[in-house]
Protein backbone atom coordinates (compact mmCIF):
# COMPACT_ATOMS: atom_id res chain seq x y z
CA UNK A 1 242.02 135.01 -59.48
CA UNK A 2 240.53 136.46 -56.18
CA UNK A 3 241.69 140.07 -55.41
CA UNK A 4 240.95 141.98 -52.05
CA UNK A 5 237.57 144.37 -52.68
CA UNK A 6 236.91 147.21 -51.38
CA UNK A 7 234.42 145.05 -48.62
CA UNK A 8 237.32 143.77 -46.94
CA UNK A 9 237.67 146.56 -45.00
CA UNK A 10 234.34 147.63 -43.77
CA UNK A 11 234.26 145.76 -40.69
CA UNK A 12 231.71 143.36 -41.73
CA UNK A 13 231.33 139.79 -42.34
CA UNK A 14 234.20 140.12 -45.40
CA UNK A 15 236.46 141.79 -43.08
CA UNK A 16 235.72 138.81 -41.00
CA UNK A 17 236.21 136.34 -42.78
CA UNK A 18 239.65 137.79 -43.81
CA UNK A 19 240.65 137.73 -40.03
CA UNK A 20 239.50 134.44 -39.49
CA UNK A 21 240.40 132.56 -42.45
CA UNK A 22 244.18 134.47 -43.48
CA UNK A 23 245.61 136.91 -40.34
CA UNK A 24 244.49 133.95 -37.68
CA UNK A 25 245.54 130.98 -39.81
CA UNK A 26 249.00 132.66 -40.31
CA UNK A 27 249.36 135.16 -37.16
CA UNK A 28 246.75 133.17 -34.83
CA UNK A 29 248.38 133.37 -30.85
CA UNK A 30 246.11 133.09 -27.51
CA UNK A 31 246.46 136.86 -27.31
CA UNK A 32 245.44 137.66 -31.13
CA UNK A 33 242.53 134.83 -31.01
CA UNK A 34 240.56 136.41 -28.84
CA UNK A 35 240.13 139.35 -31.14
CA UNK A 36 239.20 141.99 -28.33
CA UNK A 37 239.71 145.71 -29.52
CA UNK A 38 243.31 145.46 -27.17
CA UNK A 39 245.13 143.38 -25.95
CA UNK A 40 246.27 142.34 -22.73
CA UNK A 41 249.80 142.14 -22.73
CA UNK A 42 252.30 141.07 -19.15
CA UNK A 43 255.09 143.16 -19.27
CA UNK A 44 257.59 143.98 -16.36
CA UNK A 45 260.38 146.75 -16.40
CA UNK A 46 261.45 149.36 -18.29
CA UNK A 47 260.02 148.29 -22.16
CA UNK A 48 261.83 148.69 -25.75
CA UNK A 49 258.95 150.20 -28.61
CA UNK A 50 259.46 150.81 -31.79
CA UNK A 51 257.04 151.44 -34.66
CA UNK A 52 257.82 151.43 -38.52
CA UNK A 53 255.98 151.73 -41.73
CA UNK A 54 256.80 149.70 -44.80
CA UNK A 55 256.19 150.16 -48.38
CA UNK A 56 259.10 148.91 -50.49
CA UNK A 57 258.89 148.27 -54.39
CA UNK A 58 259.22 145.39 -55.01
CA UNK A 59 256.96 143.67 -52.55
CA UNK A 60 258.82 140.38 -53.25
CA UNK A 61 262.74 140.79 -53.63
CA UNK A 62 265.68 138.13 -53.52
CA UNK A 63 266.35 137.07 -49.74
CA UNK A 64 262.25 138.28 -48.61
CA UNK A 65 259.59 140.09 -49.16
CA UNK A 66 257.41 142.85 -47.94
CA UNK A 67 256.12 140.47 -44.78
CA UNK A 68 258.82 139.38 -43.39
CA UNK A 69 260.75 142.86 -43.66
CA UNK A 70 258.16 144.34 -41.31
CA UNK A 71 259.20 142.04 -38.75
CA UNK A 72 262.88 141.41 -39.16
CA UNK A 73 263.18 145.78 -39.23
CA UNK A 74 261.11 146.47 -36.09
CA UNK A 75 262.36 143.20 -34.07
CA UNK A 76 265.84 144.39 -34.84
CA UNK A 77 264.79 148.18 -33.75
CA UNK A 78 263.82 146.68 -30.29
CA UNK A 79 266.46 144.95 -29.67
CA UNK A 80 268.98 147.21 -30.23
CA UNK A 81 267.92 148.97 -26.78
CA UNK A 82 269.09 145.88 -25.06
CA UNK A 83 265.89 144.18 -25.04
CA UNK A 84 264.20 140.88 -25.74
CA UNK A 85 261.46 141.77 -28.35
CA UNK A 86 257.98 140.05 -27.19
CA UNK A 87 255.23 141.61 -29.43
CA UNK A 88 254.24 143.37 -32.13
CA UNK A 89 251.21 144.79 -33.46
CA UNK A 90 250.98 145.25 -37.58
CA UNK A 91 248.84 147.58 -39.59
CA UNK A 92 247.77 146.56 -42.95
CA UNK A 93 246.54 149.27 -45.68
CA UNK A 94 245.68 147.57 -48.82
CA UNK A 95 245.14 148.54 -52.28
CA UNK A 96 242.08 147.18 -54.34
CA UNK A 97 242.40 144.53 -56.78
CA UNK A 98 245.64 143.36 -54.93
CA UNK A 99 245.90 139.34 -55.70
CA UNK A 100 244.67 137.61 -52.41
CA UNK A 101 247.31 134.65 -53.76
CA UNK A 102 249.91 137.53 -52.56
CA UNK A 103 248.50 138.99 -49.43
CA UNK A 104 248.27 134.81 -48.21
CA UNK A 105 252.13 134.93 -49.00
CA UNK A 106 252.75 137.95 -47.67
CA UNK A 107 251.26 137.33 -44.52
CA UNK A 108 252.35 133.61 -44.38
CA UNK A 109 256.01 135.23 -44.64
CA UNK A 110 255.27 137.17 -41.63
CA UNK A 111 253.59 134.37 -39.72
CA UNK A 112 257.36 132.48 -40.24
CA UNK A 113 259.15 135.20 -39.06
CA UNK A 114 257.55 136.16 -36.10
CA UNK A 115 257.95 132.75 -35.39
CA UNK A 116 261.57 132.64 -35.96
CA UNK A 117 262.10 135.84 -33.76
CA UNK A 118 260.12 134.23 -30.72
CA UNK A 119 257.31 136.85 -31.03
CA UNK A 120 253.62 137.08 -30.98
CA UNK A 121 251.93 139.49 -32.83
CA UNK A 122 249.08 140.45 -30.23
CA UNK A 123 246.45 143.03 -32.60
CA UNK A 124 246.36 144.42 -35.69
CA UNK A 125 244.33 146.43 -38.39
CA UNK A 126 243.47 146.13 -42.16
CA UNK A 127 242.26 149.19 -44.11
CA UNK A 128 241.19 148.68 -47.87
CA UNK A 129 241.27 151.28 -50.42
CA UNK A 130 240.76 152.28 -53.84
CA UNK A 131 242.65 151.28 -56.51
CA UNK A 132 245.33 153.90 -57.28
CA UNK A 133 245.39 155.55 -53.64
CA UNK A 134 248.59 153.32 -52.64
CA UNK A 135 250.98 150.91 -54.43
CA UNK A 136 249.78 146.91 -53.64
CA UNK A 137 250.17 147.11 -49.78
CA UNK A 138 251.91 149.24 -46.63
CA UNK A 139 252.56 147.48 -43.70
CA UNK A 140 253.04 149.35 -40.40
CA UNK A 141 254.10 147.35 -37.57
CA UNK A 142 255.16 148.29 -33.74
CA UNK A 143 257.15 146.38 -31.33
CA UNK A 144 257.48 146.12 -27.90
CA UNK A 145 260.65 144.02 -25.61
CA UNK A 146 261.80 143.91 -22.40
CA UNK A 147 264.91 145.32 -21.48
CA UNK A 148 267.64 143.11 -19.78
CA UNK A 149 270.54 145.28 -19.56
CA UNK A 150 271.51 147.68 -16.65
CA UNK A 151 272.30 150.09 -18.81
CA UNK A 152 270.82 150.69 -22.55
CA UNK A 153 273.21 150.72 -25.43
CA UNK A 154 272.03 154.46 -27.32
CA UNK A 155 273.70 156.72 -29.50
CA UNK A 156 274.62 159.12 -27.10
CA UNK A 157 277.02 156.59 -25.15
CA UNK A 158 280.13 156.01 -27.74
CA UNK A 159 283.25 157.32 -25.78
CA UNK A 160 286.64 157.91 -27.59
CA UNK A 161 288.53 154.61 -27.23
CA UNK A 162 285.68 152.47 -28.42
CA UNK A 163 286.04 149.94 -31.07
CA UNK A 164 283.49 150.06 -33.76
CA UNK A 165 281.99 146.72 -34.88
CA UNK A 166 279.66 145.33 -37.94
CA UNK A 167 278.30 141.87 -37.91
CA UNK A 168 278.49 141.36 -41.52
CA UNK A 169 278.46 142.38 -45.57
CA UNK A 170 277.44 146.28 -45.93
CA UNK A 171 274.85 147.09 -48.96
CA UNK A 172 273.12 143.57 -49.50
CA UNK A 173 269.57 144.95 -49.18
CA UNK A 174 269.89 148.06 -51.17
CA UNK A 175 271.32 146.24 -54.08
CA UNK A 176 269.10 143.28 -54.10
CA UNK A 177 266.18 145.80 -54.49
CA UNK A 178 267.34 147.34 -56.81
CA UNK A 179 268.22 145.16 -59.22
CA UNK A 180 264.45 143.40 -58.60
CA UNK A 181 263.25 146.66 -59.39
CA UNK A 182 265.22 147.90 -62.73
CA UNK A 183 265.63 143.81 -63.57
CA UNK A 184 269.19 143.80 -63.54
CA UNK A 185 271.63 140.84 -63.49
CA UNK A 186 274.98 140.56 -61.92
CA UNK A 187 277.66 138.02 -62.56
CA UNK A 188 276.65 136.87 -58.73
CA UNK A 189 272.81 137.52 -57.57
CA UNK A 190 272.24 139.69 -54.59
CA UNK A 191 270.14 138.56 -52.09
CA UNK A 192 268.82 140.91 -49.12
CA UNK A 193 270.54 139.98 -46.05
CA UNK A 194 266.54 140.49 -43.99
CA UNK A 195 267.21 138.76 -41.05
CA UNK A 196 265.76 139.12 -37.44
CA UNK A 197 268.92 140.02 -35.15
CA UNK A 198 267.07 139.74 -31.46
CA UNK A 199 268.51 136.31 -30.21
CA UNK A 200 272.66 137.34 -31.56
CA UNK A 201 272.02 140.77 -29.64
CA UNK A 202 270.64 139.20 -26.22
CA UNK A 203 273.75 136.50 -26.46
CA UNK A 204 276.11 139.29 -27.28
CA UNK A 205 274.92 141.60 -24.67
CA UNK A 206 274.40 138.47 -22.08
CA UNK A 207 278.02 137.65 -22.51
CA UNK A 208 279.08 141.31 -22.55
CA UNK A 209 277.80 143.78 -21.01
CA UNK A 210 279.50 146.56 -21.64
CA UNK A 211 278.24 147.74 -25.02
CA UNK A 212 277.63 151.58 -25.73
CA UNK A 213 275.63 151.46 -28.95
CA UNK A 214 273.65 148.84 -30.89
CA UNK A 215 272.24 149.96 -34.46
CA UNK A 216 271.01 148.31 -37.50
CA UNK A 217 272.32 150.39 -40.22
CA UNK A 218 269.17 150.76 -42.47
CA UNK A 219 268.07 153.91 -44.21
CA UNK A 220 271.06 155.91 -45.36
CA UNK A 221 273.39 152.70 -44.48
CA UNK A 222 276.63 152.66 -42.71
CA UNK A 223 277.51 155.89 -43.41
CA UNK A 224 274.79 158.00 -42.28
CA UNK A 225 274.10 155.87 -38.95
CA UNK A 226 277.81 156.57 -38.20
CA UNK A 227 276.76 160.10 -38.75
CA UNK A 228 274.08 159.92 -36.05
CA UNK A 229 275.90 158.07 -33.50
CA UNK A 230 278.80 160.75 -33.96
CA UNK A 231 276.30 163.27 -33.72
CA UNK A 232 274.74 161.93 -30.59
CA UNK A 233 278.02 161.29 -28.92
CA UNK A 234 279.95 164.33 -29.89
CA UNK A 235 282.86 161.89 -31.22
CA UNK A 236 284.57 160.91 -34.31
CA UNK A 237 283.65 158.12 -35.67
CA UNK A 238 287.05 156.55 -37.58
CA UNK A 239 286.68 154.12 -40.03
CA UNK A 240 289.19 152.35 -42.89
CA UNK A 241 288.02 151.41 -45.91
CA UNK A 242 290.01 148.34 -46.54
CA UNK A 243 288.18 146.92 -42.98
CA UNK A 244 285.07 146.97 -44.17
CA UNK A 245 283.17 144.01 -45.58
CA UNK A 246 281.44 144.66 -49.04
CA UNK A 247 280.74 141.53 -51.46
CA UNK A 248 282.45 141.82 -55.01
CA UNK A 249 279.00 141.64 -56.59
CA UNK A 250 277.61 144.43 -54.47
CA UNK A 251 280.77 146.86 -55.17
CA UNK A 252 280.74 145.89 -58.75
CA UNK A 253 277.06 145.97 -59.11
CA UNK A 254 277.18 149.94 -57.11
CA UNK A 255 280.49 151.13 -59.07
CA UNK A 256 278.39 150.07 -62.50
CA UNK A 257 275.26 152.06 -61.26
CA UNK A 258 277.39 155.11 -59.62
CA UNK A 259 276.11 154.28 -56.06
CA UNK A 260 278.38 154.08 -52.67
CA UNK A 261 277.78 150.66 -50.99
CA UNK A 262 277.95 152.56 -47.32
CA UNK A 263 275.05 154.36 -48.12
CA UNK A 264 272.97 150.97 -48.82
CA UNK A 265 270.79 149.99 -46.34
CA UNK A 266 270.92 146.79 -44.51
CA UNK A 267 268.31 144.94 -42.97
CA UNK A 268 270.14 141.72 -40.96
CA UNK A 269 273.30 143.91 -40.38
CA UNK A 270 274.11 145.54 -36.55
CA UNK A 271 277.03 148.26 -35.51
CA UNK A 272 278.56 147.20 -32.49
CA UNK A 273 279.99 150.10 -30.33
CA UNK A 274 282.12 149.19 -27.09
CA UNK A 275 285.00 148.91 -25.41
CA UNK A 276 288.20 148.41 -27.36
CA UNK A 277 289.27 145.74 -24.55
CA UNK A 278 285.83 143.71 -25.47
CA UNK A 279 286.35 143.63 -28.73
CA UNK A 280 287.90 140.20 -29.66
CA UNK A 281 285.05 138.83 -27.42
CA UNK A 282 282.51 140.48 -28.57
CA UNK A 283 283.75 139.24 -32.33
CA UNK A 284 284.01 135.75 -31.15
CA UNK A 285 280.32 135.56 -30.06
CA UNK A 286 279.08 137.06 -33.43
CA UNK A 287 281.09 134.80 -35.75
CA UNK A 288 279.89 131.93 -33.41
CA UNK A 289 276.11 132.87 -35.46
CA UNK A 290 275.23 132.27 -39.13
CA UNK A 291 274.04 136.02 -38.67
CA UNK A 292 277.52 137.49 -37.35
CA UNK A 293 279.43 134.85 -39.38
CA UNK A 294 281.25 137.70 -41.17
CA UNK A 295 282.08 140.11 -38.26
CA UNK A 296 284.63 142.26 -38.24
CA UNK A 297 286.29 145.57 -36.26
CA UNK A 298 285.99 148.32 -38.87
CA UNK A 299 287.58 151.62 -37.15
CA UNK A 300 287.68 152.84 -33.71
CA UNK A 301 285.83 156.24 -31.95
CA UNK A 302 288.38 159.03 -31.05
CA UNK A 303 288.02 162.45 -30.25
CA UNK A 304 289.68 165.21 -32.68
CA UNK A 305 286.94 165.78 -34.65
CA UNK A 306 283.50 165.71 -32.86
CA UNK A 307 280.71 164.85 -34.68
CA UNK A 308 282.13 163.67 -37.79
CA UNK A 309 283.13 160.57 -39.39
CA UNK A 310 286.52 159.99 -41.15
CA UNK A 311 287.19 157.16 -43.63
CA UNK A 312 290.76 156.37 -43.95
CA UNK A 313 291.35 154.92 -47.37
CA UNK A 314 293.92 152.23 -48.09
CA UNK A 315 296.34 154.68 -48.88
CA UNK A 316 296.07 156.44 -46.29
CA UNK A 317 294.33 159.31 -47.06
CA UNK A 318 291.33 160.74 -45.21
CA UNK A 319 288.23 161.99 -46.55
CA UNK A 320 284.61 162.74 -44.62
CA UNK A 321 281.34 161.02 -44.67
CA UNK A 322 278.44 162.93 -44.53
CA UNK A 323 274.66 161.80 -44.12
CA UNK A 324 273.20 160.95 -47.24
CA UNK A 325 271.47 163.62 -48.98
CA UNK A 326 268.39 163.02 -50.98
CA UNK A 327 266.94 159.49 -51.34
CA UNK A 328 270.00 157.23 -52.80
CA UNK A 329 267.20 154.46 -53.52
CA UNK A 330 263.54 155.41 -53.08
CA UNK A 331 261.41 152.43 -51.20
CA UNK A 332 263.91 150.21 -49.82
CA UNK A 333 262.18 149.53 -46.36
């Protein structure tokens, strides 16, 4: 079987000839062909970036794999400024002795993907090193969108009154990686909802809007993003338990390991922030997507207890969420 050597990543004619015959074949666009040490890129207006590194174990998981995470995660970042993601560059650090067989399907993932989200990925880089200095392959990828919207949904603009949104199932990801990881079996498999978000968010915000905050609850899950956006806002982020989508296999799976499925992270999930009065529409347009099939209103923002958020359980007591503290599940994006 053919592994990536060390010679892959000197720059010379192997390092060429794993541009030309895998990242072009799979990643090849009239920008990335021309293989100039930039590119040239037309953009107009204020611009979304983001940039994120991943290394999660297992490379290949139910629902995806390493490839096509690094593009669903930092498409969904840049949109969730209100913009239409256009490019992204990727960074590639391999480890020795890695099975080409699985960078080809890695990168083949990726080619799909970008594909899928309508963007080009315009440059790139591949470092190879020894054997032992990191675990199969990292993948560090940046994006950059155009912003449509007047005014940017952020963090800092949920106002008390606001109805809090999710477009789907909380914990899918976390789970599904998981039990890849420790090979573990549920009644029900898990599959990692990895999904690119970009074309539900510019319909949603198209339609309406009037939306305050836009976040993909990964890292940390719903919980601690709640966290941040109550944090940002100086609010109190109110949700009730008994609103809040989490599939029988995933809350069985987490009671069964000890874990809380709102601290899962999610990686084709969005919190929707706006309005109460734009709620039902903004519901109707996600459920009108395979993506946002699921959505539902989960709790509303108020203002008695700034900076906090306050889960309401079905009986009607209260309790707080903090951040998470410590790594729940190491590797996971």
């Amino acid at each position: 079987m053919e592994r990536v050597l060390l010679d892959y990543g000197s720059g010379g004619k192997a390092s060429h000839r794993l541009i030309g015959e895998l990242f072009l074949k799979y990643l090849g666009n009239e920008i990335l062909n021309r293989l100039d040490d930039a590119a040239l890129l037309n953009v107009t207006g204020p611009i979304s970036v983001s940039t994120d590194t991943f290394t999660v174990d297992p490379i290949f998981f139910p629902g995806g794999d390493i490839g096509s995470l690094a593009v669903h995660g930092t498409v969904n970042d840049v949109a969730m400024l209100g913009a239409r993601p256009k490019y992204l560059t990727c960074g590639f650090i391999l480890e020795e002795g890695l099975p080409m067989a699985d960078l080809e399907r890695i990168v083949e993932s990726m080619g799909r993907a970008a594909r899928e989200a309508g963007v080009l990925v315009v440059t790139g880089d591949t470092k190879v090193v020894p054997k032992g200095t990191v675990d199969k392959i990292f993948i560090n990828t940046t994006g950059i969108g155009e912003i449509f919207v007047n005014e940017a949904p952020s963090g800092h603009r949920a106002a008390a009154g606001d109805a809090i949104l999710v477009s789907g199932y909380m914990g899918d990801h976390g789970l599904a990686i998981l039990s890849k990881r420790e090979g573990l079996t549920f009644e029900a498999p898990v599959v990692s909802d990895c999904a690119s978000l970009n074309h539900l968010i510019v319909r949603l915000l198209e339609a309406i809007p009037f939306v305050h905050v836009l976040r993909d609850p990964t890292r940390g899950g719903l919980a601690t993003t709640l966290n941040e956006i109550a944090g940002q806002s100086g609010v109190e982020c109110r949700i009730f338990e008994s609103l809040i989508p989490v599939r029988p296999e995933v809350s069985g799976g987490c009671s069964f390991l000890g874990l809380d499925p709102l601290y899962l992270a999610n990686e084709g999930k969005f919190l929707c922030i706006l309005p109460q009065e734009h709620a039902e529409a903004a519901l109707a347009i996600m459920r009108s997507d395979p993506l946002g099939a699921d959505a539902v209103q989960i709790g509303d923002v108020r203002g008695e207890h700034p900076g906090k958020v306050v889960l309401e359980t079905p009986l009607g007591g209260t309790r707080l969420m903090d951040m998470l503290e410590g790594e729940q599940l190491p590797r996971i994006c």
